[in-house]
C-alpha atoms as a PDB file:
ATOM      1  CA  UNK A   1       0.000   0.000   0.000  1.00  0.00           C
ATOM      2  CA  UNK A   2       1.448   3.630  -0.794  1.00  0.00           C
ATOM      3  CA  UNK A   3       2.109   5.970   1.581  1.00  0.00           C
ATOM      4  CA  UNK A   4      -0.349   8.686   0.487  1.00  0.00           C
ATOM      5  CA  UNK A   5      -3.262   5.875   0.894  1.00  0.00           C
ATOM      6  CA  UNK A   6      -2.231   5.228   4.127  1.00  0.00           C
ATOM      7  CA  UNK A   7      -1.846   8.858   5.343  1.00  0.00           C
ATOM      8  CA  UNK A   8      -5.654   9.252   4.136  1.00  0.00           C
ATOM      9  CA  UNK A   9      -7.219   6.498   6.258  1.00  0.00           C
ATOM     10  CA  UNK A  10      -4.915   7.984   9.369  1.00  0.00           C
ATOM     11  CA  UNK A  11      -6.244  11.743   8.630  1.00  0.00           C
ATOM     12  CA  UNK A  12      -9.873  10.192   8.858  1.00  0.00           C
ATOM     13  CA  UNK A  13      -9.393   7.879  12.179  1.00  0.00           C
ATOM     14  CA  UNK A  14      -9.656   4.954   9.943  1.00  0.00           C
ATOM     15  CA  UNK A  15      -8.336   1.448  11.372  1.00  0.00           C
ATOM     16  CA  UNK A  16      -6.874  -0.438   8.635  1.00  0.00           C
ATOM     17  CA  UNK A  17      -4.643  -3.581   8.196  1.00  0.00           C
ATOM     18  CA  UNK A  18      -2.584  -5.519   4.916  1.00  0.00           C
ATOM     19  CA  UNK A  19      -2.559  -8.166   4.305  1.00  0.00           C
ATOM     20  CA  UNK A  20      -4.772  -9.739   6.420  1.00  0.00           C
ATOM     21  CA  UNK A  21      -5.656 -13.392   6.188  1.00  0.00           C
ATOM     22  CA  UNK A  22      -9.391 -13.690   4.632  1.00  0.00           C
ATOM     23  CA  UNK A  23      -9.661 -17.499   6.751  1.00  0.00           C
ATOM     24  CA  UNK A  24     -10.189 -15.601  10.007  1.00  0.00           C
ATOM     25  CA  UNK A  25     -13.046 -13.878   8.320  1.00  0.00           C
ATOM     26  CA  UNK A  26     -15.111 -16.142   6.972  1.00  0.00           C
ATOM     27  CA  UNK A  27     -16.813 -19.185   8.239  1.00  0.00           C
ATOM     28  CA  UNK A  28     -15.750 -21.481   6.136  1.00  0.00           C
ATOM     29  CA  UNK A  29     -12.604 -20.643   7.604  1.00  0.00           C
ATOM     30  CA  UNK A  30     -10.422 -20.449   3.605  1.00  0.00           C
ATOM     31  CA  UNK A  31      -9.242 -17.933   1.967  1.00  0.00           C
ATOM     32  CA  UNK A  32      -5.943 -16.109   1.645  1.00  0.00           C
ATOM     33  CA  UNK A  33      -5.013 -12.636   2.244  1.00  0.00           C
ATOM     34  CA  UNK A  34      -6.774  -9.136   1.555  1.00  0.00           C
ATOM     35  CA  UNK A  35      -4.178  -6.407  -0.252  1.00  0.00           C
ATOM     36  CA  UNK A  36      -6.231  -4.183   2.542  1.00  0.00           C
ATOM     37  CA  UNK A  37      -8.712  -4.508   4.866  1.00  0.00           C
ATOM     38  CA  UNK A  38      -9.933  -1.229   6.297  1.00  0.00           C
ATOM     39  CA  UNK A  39     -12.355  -1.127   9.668  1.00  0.00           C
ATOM     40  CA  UNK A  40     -14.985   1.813   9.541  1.00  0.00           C
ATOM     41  CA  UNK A  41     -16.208   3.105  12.483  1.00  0.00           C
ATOM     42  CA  UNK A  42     -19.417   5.046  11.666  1.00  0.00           C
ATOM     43  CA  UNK A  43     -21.151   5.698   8.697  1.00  0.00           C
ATOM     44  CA  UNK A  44     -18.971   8.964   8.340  1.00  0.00           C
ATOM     45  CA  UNK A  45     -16.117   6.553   7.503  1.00  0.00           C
ATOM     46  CA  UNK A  46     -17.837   4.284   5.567  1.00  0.00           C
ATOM     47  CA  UNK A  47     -19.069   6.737   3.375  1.00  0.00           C
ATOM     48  CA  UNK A  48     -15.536   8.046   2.694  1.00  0.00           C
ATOM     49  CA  UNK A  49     -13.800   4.138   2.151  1.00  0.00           C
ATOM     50  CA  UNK A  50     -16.706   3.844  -0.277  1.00  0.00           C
ATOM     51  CA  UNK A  51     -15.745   6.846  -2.113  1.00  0.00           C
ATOM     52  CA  UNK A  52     -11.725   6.204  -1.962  1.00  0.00           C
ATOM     53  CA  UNK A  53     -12.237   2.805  -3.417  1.00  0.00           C
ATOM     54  CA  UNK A  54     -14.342   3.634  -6.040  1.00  0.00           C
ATOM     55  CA  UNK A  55     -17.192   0.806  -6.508  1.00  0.00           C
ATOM     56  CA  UNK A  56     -13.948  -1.478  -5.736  1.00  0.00           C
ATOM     57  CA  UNK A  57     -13.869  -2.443  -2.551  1.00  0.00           C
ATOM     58  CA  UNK A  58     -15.645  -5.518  -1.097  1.00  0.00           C
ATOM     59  CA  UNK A  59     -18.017  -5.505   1.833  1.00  0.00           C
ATOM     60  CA  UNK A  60     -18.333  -8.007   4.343  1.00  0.00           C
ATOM     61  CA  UNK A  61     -20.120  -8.593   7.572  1.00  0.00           C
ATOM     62  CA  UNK A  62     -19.525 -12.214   9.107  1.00  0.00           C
ATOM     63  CA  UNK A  63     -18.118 -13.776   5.651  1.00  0.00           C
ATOM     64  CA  UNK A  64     -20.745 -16.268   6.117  1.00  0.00           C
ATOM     65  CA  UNK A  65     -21.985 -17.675   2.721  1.00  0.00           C
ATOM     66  CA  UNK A  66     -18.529 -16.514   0.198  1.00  0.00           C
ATOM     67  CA  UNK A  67     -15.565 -18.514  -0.466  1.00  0.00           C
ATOM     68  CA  UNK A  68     -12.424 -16.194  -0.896  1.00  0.00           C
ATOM     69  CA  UNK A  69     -10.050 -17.186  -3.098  1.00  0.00           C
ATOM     70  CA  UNK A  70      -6.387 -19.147  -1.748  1.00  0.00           C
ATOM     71  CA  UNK A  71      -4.895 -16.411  -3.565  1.00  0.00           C
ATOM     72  CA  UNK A  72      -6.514 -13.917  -1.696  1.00  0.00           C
ATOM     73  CA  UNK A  73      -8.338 -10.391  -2.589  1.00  0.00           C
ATOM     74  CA  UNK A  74      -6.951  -7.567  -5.045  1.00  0.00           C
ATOM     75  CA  UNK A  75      -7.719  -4.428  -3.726  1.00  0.00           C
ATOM     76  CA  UNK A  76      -9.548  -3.368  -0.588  1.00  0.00           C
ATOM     77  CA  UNK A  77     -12.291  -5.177   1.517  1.00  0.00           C
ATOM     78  CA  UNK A  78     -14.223  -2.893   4.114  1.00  0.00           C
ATOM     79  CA  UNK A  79     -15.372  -4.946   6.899  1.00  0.00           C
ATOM     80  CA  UNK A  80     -18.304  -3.961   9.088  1.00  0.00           C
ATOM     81  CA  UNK A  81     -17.783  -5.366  12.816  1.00  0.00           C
ATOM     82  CA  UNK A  82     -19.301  -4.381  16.241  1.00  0.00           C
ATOM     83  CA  UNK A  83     -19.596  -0.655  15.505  1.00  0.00           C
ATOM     84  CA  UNK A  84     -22.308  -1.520  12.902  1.00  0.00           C
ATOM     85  CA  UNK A  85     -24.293  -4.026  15.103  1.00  0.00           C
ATOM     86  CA  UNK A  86     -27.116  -1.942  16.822  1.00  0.00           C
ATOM     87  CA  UNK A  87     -30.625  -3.001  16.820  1.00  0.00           C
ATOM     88  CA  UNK A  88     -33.316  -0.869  17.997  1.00  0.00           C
ATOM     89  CA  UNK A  89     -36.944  -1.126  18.741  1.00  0.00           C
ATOM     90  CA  UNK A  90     -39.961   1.067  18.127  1.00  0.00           C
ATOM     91  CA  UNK A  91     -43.407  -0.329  19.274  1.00  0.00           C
ATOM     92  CA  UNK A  92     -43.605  -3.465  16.605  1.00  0.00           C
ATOM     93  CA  UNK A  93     -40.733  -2.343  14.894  1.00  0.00           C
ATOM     94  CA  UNK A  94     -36.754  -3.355  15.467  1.00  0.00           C
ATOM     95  CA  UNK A  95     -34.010  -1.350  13.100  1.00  0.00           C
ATOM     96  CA  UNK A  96     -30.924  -3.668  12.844  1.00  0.00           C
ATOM     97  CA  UNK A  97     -27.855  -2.294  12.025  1.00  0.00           C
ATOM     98  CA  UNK A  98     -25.962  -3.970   9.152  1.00  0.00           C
ATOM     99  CA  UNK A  99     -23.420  -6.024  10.671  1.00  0.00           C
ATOM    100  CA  UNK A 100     -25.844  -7.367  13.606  1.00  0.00           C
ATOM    101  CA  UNK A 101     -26.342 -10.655  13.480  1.00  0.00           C
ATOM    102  CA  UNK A 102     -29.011 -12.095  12.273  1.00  0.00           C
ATOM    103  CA  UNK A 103     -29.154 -14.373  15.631  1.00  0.00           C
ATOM    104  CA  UNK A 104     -28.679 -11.041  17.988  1.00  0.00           C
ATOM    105  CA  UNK A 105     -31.777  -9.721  15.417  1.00  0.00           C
ATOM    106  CA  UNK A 106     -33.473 -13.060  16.047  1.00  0.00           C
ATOM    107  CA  UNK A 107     -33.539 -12.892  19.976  1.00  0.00           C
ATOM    108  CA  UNK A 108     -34.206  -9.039  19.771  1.00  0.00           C
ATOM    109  CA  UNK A 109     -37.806  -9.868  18.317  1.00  0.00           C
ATOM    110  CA  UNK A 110     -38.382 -12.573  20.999  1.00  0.00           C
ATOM    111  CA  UNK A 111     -37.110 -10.496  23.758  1.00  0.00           C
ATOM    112  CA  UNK A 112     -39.841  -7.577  22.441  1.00  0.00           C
ATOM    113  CA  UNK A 113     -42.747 -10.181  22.654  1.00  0.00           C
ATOM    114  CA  UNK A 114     -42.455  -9.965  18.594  1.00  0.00           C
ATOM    115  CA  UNK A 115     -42.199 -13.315  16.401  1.00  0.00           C
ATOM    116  CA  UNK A 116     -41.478 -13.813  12.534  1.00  0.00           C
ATOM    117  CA  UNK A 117     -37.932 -14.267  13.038  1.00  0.00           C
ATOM    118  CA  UNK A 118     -37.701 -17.231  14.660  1.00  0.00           C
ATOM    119  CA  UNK A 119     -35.932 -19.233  11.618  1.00  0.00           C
ATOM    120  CA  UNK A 120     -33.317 -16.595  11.526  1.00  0.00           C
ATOM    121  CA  UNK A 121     -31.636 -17.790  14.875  1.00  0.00           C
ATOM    122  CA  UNK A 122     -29.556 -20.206  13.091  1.00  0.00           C
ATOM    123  CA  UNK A 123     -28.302 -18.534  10.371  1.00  0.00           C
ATOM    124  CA  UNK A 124     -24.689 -17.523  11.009  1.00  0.00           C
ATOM    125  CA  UNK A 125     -25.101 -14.025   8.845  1.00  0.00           C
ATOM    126  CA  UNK A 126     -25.638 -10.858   9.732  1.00  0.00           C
ATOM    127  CA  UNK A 127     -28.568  -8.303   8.574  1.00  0.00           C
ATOM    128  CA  UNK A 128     -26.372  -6.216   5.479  1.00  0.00           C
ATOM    129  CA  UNK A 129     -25.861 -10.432   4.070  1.00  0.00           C
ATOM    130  CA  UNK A 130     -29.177 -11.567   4.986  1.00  0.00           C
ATOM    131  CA  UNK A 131     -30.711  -8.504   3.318  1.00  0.00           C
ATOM    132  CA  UNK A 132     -28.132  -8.770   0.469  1.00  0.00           C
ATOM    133  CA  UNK A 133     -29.509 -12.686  -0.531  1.00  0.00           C
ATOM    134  CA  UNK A 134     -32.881 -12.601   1.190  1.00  0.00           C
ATOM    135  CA  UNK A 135     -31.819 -15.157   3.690  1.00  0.00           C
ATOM    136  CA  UNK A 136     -34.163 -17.634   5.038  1.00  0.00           C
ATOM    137  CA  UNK A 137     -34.711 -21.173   6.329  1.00  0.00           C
ATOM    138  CA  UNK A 138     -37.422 -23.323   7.653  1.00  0.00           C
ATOM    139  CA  UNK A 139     -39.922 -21.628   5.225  1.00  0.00           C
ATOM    140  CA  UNK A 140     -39.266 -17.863   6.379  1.00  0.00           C
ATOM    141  CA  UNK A 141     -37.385 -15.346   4.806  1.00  0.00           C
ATOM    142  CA  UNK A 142     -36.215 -11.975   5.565  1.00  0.00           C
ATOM    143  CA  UNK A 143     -38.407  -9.798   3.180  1.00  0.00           C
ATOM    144  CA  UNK A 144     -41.432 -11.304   4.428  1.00  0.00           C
ATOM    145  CA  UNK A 145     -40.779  -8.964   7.623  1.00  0.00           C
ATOM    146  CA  UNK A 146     -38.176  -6.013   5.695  1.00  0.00           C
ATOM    147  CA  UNK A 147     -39.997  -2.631   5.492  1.00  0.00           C
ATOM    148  CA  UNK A 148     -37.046  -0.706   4.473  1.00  0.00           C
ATOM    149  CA  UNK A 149     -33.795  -0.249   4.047  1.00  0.00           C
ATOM    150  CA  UNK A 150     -31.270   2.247   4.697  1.00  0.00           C
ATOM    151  CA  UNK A 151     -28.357   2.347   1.911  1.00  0.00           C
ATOM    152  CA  UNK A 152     -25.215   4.246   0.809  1.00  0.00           C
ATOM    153  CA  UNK A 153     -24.125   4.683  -3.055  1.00  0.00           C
ATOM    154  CA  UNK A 154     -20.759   4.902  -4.032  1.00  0.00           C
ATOM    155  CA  UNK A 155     -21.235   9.149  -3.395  1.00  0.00           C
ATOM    156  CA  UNK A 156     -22.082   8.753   0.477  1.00  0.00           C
ATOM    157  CA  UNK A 157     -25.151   9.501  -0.568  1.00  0.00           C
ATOM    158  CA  UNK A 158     -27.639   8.050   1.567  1.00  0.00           C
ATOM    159  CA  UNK A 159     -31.606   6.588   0.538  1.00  0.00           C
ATOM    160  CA  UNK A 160     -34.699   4.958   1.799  1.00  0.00           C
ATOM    161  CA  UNK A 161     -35.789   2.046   0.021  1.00  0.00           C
ATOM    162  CA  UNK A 162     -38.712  -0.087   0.385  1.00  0.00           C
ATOM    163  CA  UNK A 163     -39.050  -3.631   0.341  1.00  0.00           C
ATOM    164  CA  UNK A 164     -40.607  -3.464  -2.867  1.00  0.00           C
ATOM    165  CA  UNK A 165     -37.945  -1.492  -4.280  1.00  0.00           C
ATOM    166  CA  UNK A 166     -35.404  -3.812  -2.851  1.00  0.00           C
ATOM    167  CA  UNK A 167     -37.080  -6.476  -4.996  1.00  0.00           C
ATOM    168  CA  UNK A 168     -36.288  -9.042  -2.828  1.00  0.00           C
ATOM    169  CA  UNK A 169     -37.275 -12.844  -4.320  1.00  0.00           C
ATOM    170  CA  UNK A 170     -35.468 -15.952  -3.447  1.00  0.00           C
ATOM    171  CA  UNK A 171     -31.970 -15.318  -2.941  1.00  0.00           C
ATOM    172  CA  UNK A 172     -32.290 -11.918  -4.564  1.00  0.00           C
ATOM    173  CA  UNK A 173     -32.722  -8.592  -4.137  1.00  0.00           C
ATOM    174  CA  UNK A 174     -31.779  -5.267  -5.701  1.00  0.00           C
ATOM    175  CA  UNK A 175     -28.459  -5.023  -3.810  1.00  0.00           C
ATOM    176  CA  UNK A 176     -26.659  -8.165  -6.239  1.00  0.00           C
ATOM    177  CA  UNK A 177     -27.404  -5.825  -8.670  1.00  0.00           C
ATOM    178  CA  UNK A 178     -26.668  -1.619  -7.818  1.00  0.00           C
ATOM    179  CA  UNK A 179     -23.362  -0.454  -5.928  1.00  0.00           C
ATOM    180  CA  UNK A 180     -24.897   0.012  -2.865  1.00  0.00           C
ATOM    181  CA  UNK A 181     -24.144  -0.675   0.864  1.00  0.00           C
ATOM    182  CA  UNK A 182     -26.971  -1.475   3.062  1.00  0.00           C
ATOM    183  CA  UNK A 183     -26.262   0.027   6.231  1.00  0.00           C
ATOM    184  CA  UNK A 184     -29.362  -0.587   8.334  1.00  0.00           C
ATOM    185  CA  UNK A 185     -32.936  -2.763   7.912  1.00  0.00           C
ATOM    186  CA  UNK A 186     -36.143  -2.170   9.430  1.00  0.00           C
ATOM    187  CA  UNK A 187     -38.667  -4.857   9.832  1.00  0.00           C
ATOM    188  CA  UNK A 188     -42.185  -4.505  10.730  1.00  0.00           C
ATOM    189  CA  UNK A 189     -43.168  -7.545  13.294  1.00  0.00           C
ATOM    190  CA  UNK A 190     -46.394  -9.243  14.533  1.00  0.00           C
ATOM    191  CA  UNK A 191     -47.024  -9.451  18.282  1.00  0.00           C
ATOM    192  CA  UNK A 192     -45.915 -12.846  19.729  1.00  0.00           C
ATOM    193  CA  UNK A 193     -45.593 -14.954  22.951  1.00  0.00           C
ATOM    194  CA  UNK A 194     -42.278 -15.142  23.673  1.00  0.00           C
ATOM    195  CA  UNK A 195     -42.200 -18.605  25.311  1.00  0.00           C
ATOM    196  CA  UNK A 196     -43.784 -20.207  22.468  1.00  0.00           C
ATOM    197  CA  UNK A 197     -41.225 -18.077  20.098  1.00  0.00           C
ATOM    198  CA  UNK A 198     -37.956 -19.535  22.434  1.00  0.00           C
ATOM    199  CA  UNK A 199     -39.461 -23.105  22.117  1.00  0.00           C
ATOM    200  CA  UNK A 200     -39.873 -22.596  18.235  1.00  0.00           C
ATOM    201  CA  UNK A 201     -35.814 -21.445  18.089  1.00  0.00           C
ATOM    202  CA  UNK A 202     -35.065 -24.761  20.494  1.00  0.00           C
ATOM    203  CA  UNK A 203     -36.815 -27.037  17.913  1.00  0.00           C
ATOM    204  CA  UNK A 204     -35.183 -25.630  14.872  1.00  0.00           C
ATOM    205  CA  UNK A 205     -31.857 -25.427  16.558  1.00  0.00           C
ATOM    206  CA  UNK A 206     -32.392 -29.121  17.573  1.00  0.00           C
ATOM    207  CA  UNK A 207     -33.463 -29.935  13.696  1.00  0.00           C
ATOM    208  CA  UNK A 208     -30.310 -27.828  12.488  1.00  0.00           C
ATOM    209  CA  UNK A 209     -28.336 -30.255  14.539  1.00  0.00           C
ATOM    210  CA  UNK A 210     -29.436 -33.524  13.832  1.00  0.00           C
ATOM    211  CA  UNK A 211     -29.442 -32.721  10.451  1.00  0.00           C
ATOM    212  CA  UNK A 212     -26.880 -30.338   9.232  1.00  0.00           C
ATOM    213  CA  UNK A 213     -22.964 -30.569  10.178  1.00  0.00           C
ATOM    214  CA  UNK A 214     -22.151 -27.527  12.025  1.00  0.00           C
ATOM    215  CA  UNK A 215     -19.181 -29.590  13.426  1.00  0.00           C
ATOM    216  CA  UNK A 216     -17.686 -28.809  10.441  1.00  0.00           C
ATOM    217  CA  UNK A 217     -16.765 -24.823   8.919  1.00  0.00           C
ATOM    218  CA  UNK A 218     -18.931 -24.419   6.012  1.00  0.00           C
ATOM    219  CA  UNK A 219     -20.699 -21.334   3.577  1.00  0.00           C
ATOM    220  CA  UNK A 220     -24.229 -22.813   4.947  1.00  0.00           C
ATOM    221  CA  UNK A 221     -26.062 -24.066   1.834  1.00  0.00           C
ATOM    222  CA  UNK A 222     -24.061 -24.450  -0.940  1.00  0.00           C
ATOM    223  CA  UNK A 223     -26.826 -24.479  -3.749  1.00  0.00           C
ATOM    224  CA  UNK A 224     -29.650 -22.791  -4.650  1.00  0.00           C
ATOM    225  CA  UNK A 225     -32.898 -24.537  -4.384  1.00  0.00           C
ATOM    226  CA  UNK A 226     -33.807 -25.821  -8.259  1.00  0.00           C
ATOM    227  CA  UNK A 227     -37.200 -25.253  -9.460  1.00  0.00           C
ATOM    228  CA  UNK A 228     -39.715 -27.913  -8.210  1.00  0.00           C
ATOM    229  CA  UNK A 229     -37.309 -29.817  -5.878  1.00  0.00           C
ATOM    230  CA  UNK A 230     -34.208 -29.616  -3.602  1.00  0.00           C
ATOM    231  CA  UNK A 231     -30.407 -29.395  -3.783  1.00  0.00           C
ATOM    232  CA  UNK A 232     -29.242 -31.899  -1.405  1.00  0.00           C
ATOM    233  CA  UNK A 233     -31.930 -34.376  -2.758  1.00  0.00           C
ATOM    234  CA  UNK A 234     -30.538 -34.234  -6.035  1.00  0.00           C
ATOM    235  CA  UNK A 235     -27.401 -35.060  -4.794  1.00  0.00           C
ATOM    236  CA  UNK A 236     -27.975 -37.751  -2.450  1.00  0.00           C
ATOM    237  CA  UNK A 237     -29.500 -39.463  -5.674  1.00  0.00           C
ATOM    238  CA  UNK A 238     -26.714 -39.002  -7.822  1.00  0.00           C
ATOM    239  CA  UNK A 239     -24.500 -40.683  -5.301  1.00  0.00           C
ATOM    240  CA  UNK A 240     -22.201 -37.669  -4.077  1.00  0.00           C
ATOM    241  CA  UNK A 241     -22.850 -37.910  -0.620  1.00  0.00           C
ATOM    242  CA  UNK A 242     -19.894 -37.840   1.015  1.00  0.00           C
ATOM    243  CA  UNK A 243     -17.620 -37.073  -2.044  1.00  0.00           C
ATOM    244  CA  UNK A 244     -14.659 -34.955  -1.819  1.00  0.00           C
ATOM    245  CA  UNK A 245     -11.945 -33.054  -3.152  1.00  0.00           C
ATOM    246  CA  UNK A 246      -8.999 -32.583  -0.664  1.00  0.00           C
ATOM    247  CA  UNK A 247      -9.696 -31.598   2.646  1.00  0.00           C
ATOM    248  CA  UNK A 248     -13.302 -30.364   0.962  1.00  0.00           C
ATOM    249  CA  UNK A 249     -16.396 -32.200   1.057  1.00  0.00           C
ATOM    250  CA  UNK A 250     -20.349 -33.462   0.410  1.00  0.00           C
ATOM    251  CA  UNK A 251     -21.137 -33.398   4.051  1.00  0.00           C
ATOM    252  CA  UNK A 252     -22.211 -37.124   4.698  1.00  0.00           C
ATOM    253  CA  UNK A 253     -24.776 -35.590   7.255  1.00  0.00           C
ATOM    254  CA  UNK A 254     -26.838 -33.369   4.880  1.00  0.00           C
ATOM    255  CA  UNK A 255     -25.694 -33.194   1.011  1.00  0.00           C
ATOM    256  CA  UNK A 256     -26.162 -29.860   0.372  1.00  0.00           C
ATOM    257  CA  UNK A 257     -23.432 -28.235   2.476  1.00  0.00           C
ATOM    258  CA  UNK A 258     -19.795 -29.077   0.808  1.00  0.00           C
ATOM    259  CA  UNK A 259     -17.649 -29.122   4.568  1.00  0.00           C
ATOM    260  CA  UNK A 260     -14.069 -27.652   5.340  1.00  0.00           C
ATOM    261  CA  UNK A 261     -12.949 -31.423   7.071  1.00  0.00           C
ATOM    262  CA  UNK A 262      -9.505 -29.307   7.943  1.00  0.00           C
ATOM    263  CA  UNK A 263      -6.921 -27.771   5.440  1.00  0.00           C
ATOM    264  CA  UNK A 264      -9.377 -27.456   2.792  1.00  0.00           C
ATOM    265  CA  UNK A 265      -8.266 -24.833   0.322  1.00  0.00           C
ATOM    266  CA  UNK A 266     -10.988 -22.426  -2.063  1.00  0.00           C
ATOM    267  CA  UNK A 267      -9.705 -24.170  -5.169  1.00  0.00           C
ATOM    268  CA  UNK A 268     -10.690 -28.032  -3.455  1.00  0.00           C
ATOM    269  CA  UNK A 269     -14.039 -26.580  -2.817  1.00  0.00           C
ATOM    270  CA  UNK A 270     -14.848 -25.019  -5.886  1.00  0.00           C
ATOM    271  CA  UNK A 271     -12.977 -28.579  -7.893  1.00  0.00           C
ATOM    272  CA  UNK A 272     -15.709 -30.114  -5.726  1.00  0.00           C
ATOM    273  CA  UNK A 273     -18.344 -27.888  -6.849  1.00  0.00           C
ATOM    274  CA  UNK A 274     -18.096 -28.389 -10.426  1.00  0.00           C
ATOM    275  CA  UNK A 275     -17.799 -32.102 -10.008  1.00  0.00           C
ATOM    276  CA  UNK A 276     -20.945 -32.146  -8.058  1.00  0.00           C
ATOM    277  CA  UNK A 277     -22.633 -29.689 -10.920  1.00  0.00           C
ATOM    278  CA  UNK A 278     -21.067 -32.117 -13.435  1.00  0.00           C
ATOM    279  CA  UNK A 279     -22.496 -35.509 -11.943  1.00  0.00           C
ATOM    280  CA  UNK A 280     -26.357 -33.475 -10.976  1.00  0.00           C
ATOM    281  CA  UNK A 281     -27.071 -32.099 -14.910  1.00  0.00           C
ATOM    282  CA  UNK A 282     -25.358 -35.492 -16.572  1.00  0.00           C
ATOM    283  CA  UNK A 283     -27.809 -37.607 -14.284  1.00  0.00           C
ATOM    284  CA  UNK A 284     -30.848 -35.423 -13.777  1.00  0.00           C
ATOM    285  CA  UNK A 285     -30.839 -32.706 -16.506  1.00  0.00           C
ATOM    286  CA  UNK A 286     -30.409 -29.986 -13.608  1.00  0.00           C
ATOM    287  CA  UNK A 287     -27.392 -27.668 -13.329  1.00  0.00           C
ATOM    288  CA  UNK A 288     -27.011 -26.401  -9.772  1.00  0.00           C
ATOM    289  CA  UNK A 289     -26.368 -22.367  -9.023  1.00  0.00           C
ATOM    290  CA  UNK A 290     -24.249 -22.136  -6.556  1.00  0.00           C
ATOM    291  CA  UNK A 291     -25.730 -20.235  -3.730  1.00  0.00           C
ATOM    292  CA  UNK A 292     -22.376 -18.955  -2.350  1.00  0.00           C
ATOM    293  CA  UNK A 293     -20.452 -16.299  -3.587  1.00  0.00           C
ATOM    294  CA  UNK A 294     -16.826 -16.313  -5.169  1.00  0.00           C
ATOM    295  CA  UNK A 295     -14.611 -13.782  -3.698  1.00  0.00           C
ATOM    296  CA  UNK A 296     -10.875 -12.444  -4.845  1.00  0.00           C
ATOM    297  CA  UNK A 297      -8.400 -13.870  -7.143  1.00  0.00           C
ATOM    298  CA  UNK A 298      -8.968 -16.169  -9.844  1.00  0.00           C
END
């Protein structure tokens, strides 16, 4: 990094770090080093890493559902940690910050007497990610709840969008697609008992255990669901369970989560990948989209 980039993140209070080893970052625990990773501490900051990066720079919260390459990330990544993690409530409204997670978001709602969120206790993301893909599970999703948004273009500008303006479908919505940065999330909330909404998060969590191997680092699901049936289903047929590339692999526990077993590297898990794509469309006529997303160096 020059000298005269460096000097500008000092002038502006701006923690920042080369370098830095993208494994620690992300829960599949692979990925090799960022040229830069800076740490805003406000929106103030943000706003200005945006604008010094041009459009470049990558934004993460908990690195939950990318894979960063072994040859780590050109450029800058902007990381949003604990000074982004507020949530707020307003009668049957909470306001989550974008790097909250969405289990902190989760047990806000349940604490409030407020229920909807229940399914999003499990999911390792936070709210910018969970917004960003339109995470769900167990047959919820967040834009069934999302009101609006609050974003920030490349300018610092910052704008109010609705849900319907985020066009949020499955795995979607309008922030794949613009250069913005969500920086908080407001979801509207029907009243709830909050016993029956902690015994709801004990019997997914229980089914997310028995089922899924979260012994093991992974992205969370690696596919999206095909039209008119279901990922891991499709490869359980085709025989894959279990399969692997290195230290990556079909987790034999539920076959559509490919599993860091230890020392698996971004390139075993994306070889993997494509031989599981391969295998699915030559036997069943379906070619699985991944639903995690490919980070830094070819």
């Amino acid at each position: 990094m020059n000298q005269a980039l460096a000097a500008l993140l000092e002038e502006n209070g701006i923690s920042f770090e080369e370098n830095l080893p993208m494994a620690a970052y992300t829960t599949f625990r692979i990925g090799g080093p960022a040229d830069l990773a800076v740490f805003p501490a406000d929106e103030r900051q943000l706003a200005f890493c945006l604008g010094l990066f041009a459009g470049e720079a990558i934004v993460l919260g908990n690195g939950s559902n990318v894979l960063v390459s072994d040859r780590g990330i050109a450029g800058a990544v902007i990381l949003l940690g604990k000074q982004f993690s507020a949530i707020s409530r307003e009668g049957n409204c909470l306001t989550a910050q974008a790097g909250a997670k969405l289990s902190a978001l989760s047990a806000a709602a349940v604490d409030a007497g407020l229920s909807g969120l229940e399914f999003a206790a499990g999911i390792p993301g936070t709210v910018g990610g969970g917004v960003y893909m339109n995470a769900g599970a167990y047959g919820g999703e967040l834009g069934q709840f999302l009101e609006s948004a609050r974003v920030m273009d490349l300018a610092g500008r910052i704008y109010t969008l609705s849900a319907a303006q985020l066009d949020l479908r499955y795995r979607h919505s309008l922030l794949m697609e613009q250069p913005l940065t969500l920086l908080s999330a407001r979801f509207v909330l029907p009243a709830g008992d909050p016993g029956a909404s902690r015994e709801r998060i004990r019997t997914l969590q229980a089914a997310r255990r028995k089922k899924q191997p979260l012994d093991f680092p992974s992205a969370g699901s690696t596919f999206k669901r095909p039209e008119g049936g279901y990922a891991a289903a499709l490869i359980e047929q085709c025989g894959l369970k279990g399969c692997a590339v290195g230290g990556a692999q079909v987790s034999p526990k539920h076959a559509g989560f490919v599993v860091n077993t230890g020392g698996a590297t971004a390139d075993d898990v994306r070889a993997l990948i494509r031989h599981v794509q391969q295998c699915v469309e030559a036997q069943t006529g379906i070619r699985l989209e991944p639903e995690i997303r490919f980070l830094g160096r070819p």
